[in-house]
PDB file of N, CA and C in Angstrom:
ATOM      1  N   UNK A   1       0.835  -1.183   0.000  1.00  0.00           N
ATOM      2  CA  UNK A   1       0.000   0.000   0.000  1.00  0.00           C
ATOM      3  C   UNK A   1       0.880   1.246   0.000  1.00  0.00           C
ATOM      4  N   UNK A   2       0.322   2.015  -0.397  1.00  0.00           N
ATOM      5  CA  UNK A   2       0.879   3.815  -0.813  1.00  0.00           C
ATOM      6  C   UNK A   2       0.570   4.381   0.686  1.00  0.00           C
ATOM      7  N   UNK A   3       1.788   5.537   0.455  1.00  0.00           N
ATOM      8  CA  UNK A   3       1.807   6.502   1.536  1.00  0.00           C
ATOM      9  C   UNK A   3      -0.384   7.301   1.666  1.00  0.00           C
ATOM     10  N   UNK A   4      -0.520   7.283   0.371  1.00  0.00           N
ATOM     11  CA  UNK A   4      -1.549   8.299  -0.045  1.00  0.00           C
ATOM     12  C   UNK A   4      -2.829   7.235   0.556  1.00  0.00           C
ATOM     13  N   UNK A   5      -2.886   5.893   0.618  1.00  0.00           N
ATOM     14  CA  UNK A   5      -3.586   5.215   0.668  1.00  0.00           C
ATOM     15  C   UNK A   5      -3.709   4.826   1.661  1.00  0.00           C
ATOM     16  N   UNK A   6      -2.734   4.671   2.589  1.00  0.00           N
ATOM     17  CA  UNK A   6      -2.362   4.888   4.003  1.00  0.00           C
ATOM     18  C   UNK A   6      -3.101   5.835   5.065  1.00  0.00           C
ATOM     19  N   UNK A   7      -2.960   6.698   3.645  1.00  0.00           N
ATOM     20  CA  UNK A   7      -3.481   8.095   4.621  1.00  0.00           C
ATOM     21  C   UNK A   7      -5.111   8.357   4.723  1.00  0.00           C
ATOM     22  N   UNK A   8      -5.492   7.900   3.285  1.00  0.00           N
ATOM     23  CA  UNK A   8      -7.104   7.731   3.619  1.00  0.00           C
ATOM     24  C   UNK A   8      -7.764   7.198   4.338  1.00  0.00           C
ATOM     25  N   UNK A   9      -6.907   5.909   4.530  1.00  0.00           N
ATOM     26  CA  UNK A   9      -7.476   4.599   5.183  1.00  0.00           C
ATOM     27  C   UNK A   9      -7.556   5.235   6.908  1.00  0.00           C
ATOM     28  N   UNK A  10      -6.316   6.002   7.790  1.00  0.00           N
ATOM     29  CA  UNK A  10      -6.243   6.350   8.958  1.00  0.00           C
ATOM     30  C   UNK A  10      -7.134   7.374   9.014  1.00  0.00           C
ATOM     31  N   UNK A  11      -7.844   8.586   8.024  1.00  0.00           N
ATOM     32  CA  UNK A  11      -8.915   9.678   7.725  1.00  0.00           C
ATOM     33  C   UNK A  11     -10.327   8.604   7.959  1.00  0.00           C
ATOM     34  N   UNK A  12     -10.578   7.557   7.450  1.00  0.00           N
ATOM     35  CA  UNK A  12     -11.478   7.146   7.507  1.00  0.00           C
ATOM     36  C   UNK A  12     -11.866   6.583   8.709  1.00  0.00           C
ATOM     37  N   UNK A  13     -10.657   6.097   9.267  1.00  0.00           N
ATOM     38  CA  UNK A  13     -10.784   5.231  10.662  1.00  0.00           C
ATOM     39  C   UNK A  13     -10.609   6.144  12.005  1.00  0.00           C
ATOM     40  N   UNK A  14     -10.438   7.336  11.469  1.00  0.00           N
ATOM     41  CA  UNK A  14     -10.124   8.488  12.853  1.00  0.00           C
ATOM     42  C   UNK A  14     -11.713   8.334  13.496  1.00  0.00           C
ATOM     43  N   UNK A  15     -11.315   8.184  15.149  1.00  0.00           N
ATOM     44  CA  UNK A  15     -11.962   8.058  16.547  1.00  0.00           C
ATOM     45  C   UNK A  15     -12.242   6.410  16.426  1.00  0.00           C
ATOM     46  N   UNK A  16     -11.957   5.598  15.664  1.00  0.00           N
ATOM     47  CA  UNK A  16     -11.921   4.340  15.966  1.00  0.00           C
ATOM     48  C   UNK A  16     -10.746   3.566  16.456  1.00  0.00           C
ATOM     49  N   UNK A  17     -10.791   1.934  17.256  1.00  0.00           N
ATOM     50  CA  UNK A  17      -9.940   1.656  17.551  1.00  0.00           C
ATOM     51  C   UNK A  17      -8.935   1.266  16.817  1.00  0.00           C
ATOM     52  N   UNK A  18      -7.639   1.119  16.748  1.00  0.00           N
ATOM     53  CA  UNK A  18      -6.958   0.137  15.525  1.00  0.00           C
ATOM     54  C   UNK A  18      -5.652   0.035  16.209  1.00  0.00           C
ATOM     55  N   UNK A  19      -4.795  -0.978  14.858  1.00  0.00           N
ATOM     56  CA  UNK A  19      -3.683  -1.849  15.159  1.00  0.00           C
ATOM     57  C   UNK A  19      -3.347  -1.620  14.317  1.00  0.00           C
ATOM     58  N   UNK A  20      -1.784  -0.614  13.937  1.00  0.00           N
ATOM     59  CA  UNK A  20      -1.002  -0.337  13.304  1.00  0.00           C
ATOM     60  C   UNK A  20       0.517  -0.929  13.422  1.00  0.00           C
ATOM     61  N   UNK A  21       0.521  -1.440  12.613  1.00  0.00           N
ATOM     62  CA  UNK A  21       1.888  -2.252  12.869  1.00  0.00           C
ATOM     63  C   UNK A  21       2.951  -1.352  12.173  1.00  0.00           C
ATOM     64  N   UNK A  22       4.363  -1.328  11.898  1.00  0.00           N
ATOM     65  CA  UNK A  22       5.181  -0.314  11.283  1.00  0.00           C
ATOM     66  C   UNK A  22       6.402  -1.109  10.973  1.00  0.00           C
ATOM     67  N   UNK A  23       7.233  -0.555   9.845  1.00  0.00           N
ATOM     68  CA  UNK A  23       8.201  -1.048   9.324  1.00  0.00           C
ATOM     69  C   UNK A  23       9.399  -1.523  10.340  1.00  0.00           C
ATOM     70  N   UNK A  24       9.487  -1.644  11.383  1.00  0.00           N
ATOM     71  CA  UNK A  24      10.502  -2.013  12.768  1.00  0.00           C
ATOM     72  C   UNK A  24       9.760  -2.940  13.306  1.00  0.00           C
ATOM     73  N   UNK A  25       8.564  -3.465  12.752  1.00  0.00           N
ATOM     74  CA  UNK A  25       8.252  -4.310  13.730  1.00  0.00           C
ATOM     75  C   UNK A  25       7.222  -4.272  14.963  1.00  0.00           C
ATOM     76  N   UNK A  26       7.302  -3.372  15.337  1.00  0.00           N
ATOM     77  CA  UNK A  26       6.188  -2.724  16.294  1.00  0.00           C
ATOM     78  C   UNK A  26       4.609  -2.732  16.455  1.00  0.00           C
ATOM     79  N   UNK A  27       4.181  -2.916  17.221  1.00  0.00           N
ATOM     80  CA  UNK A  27       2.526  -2.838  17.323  1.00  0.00           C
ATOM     81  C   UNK A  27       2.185  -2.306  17.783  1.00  0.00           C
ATOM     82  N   UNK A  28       1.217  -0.800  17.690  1.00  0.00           N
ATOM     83  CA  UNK A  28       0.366   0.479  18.063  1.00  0.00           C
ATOM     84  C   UNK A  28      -0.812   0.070  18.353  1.00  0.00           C
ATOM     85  N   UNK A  29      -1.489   0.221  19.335  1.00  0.00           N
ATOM     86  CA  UNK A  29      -2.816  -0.141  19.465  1.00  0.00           C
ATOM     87  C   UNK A  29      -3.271   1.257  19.920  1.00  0.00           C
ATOM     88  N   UNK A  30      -4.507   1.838  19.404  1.00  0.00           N
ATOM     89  CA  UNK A  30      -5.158   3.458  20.097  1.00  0.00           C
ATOM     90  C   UNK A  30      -6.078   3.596  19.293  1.00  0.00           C
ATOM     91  N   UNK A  31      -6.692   4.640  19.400  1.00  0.00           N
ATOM     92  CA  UNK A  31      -7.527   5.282  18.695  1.00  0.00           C
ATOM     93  C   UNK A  31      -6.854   6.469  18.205  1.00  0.00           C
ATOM     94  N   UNK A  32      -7.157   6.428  16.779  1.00  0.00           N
ATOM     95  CA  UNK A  32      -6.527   7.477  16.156  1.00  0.00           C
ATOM     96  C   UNK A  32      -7.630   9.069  16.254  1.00  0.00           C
ATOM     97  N   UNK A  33      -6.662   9.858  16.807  1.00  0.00           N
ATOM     98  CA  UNK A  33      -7.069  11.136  16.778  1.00  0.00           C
ATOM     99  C   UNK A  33      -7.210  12.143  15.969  1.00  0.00           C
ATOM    100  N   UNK A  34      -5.870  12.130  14.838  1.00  0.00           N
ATOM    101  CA  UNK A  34      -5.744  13.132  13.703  1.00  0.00           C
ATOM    102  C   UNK A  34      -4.856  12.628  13.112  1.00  0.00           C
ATOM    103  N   UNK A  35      -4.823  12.909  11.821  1.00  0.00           N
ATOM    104  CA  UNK A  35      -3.965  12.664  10.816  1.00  0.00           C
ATOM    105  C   UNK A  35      -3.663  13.851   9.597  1.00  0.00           C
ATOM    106  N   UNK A  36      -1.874  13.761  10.277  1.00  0.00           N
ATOM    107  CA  UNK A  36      -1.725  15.366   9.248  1.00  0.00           C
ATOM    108  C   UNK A  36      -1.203  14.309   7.745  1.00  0.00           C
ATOM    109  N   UNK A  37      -0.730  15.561   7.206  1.00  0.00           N
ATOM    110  CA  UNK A  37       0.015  14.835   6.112  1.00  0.00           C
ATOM    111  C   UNK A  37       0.635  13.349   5.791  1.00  0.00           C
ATOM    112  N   UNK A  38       1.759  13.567   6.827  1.00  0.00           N
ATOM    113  CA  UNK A  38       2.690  12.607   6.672  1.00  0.00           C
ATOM    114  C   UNK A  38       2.831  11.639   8.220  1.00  0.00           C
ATOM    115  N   UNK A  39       1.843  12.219   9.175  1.00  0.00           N
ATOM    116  CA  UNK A  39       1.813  11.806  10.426  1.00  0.00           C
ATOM    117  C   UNK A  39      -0.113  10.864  11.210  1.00  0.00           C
ATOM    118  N   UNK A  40       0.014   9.904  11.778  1.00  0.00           N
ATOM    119  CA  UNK A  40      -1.132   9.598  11.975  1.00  0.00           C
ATOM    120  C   UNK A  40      -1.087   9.479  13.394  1.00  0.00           C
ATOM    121  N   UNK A  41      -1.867  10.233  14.600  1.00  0.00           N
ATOM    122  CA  UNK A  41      -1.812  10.429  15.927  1.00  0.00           C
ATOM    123  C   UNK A  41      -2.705   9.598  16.461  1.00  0.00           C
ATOM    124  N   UNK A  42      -2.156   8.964  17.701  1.00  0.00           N
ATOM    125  CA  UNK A  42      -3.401   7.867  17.793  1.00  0.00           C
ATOM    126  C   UNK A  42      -3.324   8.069  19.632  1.00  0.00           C
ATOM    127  N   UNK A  43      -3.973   8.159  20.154  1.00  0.00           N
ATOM    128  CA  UNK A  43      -3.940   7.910  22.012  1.00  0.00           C
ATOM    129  C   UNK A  43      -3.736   6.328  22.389  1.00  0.00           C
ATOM    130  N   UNK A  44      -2.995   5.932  22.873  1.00  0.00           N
ATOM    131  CA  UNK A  44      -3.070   4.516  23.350  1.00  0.00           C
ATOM    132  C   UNK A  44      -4.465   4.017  23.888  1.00  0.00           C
ATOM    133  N   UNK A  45      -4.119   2.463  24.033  1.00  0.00           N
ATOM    134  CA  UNK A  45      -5.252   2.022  25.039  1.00  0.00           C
ATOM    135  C   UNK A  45      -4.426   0.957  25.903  1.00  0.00           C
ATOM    136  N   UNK A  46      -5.422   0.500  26.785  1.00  0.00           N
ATOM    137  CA  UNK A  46      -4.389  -0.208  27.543  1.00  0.00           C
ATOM    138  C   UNK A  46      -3.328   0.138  29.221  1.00  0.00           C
ATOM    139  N   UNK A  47      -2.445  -0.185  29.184  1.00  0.00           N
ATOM    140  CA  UNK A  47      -1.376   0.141  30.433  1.00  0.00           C
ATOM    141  C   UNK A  47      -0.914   1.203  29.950  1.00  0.00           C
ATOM    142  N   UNK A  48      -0.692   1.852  28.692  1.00  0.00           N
ATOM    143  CA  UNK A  48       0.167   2.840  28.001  1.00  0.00           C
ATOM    144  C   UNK A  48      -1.257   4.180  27.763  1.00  0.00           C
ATOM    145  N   UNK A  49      -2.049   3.891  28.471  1.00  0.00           N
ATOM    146  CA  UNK A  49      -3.024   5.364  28.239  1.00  0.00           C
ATOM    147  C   UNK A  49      -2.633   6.731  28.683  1.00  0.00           C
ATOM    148  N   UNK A  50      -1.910   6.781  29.257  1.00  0.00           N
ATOM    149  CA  UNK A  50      -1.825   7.654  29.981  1.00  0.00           C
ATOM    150  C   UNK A  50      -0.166   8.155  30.216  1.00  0.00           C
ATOM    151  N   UNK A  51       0.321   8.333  29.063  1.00  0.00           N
ATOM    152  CA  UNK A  51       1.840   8.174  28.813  1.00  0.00           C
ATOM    153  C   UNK A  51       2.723   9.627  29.462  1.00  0.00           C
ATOM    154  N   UNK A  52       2.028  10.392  30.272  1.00  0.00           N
ATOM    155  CA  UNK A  52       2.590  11.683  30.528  1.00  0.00           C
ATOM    156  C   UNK A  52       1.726  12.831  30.038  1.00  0.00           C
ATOM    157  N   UNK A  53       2.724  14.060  29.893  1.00  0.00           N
ATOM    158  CA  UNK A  53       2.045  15.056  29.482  1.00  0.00           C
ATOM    159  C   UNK A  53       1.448  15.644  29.943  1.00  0.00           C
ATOM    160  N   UNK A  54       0.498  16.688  30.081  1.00  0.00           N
ATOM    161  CA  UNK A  54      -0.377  17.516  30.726  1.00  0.00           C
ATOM    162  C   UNK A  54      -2.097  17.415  29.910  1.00  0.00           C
ATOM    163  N   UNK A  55      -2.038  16.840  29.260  1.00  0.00           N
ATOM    164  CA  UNK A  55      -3.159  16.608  28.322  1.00  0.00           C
ATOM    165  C   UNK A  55      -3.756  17.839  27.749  1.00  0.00           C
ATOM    166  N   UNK A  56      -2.962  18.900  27.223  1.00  0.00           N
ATOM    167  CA  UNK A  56      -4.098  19.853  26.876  1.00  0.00           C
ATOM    168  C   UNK A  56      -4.733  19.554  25.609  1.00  0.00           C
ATOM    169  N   UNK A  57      -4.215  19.122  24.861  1.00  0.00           N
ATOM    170  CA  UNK A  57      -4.702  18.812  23.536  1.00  0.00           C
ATOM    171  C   UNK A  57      -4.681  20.029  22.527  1.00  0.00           C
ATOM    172  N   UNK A  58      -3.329  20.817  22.758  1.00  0.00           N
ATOM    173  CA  UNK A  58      -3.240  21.979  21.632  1.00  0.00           C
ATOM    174  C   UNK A  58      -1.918  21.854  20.966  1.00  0.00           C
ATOM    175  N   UNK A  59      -0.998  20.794  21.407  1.00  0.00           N
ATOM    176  CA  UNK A  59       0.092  20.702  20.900  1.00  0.00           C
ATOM    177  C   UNK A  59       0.102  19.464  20.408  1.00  0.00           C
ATOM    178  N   UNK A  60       1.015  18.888  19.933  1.00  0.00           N
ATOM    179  CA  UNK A  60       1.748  17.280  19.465  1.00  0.00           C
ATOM    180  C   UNK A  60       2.216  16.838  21.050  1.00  0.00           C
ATOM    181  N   UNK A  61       2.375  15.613  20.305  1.00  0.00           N
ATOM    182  CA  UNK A  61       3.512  14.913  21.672  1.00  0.00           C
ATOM    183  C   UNK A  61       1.752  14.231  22.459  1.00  0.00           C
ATOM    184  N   UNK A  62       1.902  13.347  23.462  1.00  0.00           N
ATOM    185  CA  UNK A  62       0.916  12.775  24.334  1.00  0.00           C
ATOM    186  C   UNK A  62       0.194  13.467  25.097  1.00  0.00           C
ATOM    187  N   UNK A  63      -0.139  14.575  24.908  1.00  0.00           N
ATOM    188  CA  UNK A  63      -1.139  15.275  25.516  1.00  0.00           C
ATOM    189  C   UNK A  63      -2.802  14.849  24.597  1.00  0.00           C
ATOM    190  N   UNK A  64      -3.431  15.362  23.812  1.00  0.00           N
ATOM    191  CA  UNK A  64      -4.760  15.706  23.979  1.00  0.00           C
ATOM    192  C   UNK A  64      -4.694  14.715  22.196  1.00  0.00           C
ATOM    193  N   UNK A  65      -3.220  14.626  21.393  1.00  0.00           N
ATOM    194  CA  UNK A  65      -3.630  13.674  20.235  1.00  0.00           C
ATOM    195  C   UNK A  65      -2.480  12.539  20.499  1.00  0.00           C
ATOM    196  N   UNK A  66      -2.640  12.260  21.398  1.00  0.00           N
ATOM    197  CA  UNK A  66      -1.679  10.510  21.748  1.00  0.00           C
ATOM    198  C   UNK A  66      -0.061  11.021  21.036  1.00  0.00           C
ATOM    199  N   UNK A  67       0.197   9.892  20.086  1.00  0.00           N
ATOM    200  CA  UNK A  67       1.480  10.509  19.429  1.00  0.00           C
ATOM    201  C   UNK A  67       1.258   9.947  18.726  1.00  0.00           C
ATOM    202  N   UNK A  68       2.215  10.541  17.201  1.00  0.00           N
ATOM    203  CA  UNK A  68       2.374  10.686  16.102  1.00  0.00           C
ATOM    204  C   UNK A  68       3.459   9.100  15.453  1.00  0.00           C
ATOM    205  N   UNK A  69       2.676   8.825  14.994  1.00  0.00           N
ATOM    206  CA  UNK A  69       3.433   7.964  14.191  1.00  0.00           C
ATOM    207  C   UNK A  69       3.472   8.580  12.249  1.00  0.00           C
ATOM    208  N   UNK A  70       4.563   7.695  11.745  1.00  0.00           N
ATOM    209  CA  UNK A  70       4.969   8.463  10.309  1.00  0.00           C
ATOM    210  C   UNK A  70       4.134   7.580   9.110  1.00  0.00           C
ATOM    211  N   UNK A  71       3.310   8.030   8.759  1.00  0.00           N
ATOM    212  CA  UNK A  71       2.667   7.282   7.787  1.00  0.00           C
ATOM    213  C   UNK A  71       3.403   6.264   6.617  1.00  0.00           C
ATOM    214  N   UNK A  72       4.776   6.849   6.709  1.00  0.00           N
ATOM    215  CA  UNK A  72       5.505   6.202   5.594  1.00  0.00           C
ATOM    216  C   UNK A  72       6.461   4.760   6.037  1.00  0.00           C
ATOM    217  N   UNK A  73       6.059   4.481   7.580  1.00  0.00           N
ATOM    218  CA  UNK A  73       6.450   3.429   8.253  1.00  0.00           C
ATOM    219  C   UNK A  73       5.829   2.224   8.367  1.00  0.00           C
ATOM    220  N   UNK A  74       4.040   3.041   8.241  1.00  0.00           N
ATOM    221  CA  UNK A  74       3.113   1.903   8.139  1.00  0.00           C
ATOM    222  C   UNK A  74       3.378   0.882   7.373  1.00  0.00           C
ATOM    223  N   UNK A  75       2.924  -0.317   7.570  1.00  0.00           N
ATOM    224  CA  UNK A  75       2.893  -1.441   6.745  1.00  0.00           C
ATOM    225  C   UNK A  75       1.418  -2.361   7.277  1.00  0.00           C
ATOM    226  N   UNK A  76       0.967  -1.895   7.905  1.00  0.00           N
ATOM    227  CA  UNK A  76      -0.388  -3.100   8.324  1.00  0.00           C
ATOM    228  C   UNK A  76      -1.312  -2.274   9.217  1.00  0.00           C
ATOM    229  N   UNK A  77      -2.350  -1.727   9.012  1.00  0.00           N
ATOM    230  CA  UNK A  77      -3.498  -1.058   9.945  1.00  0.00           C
ATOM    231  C   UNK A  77      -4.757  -2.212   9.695  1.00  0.00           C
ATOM    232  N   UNK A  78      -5.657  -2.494  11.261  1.00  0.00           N
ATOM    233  CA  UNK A  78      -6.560  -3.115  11.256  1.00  0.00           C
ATOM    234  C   UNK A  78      -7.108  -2.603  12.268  1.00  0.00           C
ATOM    235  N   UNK A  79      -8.320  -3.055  12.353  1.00  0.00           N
ATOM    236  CA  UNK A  79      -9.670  -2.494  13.391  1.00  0.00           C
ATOM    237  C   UNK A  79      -9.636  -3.172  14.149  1.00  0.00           C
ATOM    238  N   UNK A  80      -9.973  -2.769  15.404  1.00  0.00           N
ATOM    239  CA  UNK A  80      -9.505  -3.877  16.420  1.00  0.00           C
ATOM    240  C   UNK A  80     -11.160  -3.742  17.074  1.00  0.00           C
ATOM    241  N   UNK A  81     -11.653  -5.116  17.307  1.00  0.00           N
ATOM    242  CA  UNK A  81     -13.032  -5.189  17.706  1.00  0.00           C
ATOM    243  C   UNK A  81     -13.593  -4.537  19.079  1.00  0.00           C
ATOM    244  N   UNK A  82     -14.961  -4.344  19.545  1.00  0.00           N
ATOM    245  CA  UNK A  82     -15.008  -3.290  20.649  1.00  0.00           C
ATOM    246  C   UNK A  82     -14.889  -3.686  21.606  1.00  0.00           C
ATOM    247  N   UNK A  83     -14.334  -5.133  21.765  1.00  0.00           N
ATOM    248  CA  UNK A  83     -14.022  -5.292  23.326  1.00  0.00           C
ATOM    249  C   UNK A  83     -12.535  -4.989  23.918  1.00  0.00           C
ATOM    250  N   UNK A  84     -11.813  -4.300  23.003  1.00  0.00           N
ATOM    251  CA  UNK A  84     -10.769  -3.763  23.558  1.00  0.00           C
ATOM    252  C   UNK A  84     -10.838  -2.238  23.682  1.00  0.00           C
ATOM    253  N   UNK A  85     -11.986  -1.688  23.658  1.00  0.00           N
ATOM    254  CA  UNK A  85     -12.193  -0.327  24.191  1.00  0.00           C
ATOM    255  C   UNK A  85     -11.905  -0.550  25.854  1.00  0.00           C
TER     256      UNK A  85
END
């Protein structure tokens, strides 16, 4: 999949849960909050909810849009069913 296709797919799925996996290997689980360009912000769920920050939700970083992952890292996004809300 394309960076561009990537990016629709996280636009479409913003305030839902999901599982983003990334080119290192890694597994993201959150709800995605916003998605700029080249970046897709997601809040954790889980033990990792609550990662710091002050939560205002006017900047980047783990406050008020989780954190930013790079769209061009993605390699695997899926919906993760509602019993992991």
């Amino acid at each position: 999949m394309s960076v561009g296709q990537y990016h629709a797919l996280c636009q479409r799925y913003r305030g839902r849960a999901v599982e983003i996996r990334t080119r290192d290997g890694r597994r993201h689980r959150g709800i995605i909050q916003r998605v700029s360009n080249n970046r897709v912000f997601i809040q954790p769920l889980g033990r990792n909810r609550n990662l710091g920050g002050f939560g205002y939700g006017y900047g980047y970083g783990y406050g008020g849009f989780g954190y930013g992952l790079a769209l061009g890292a993605i390699v695997g996004l899926a919906l993760l069913p509602f019993f992991f809300w």
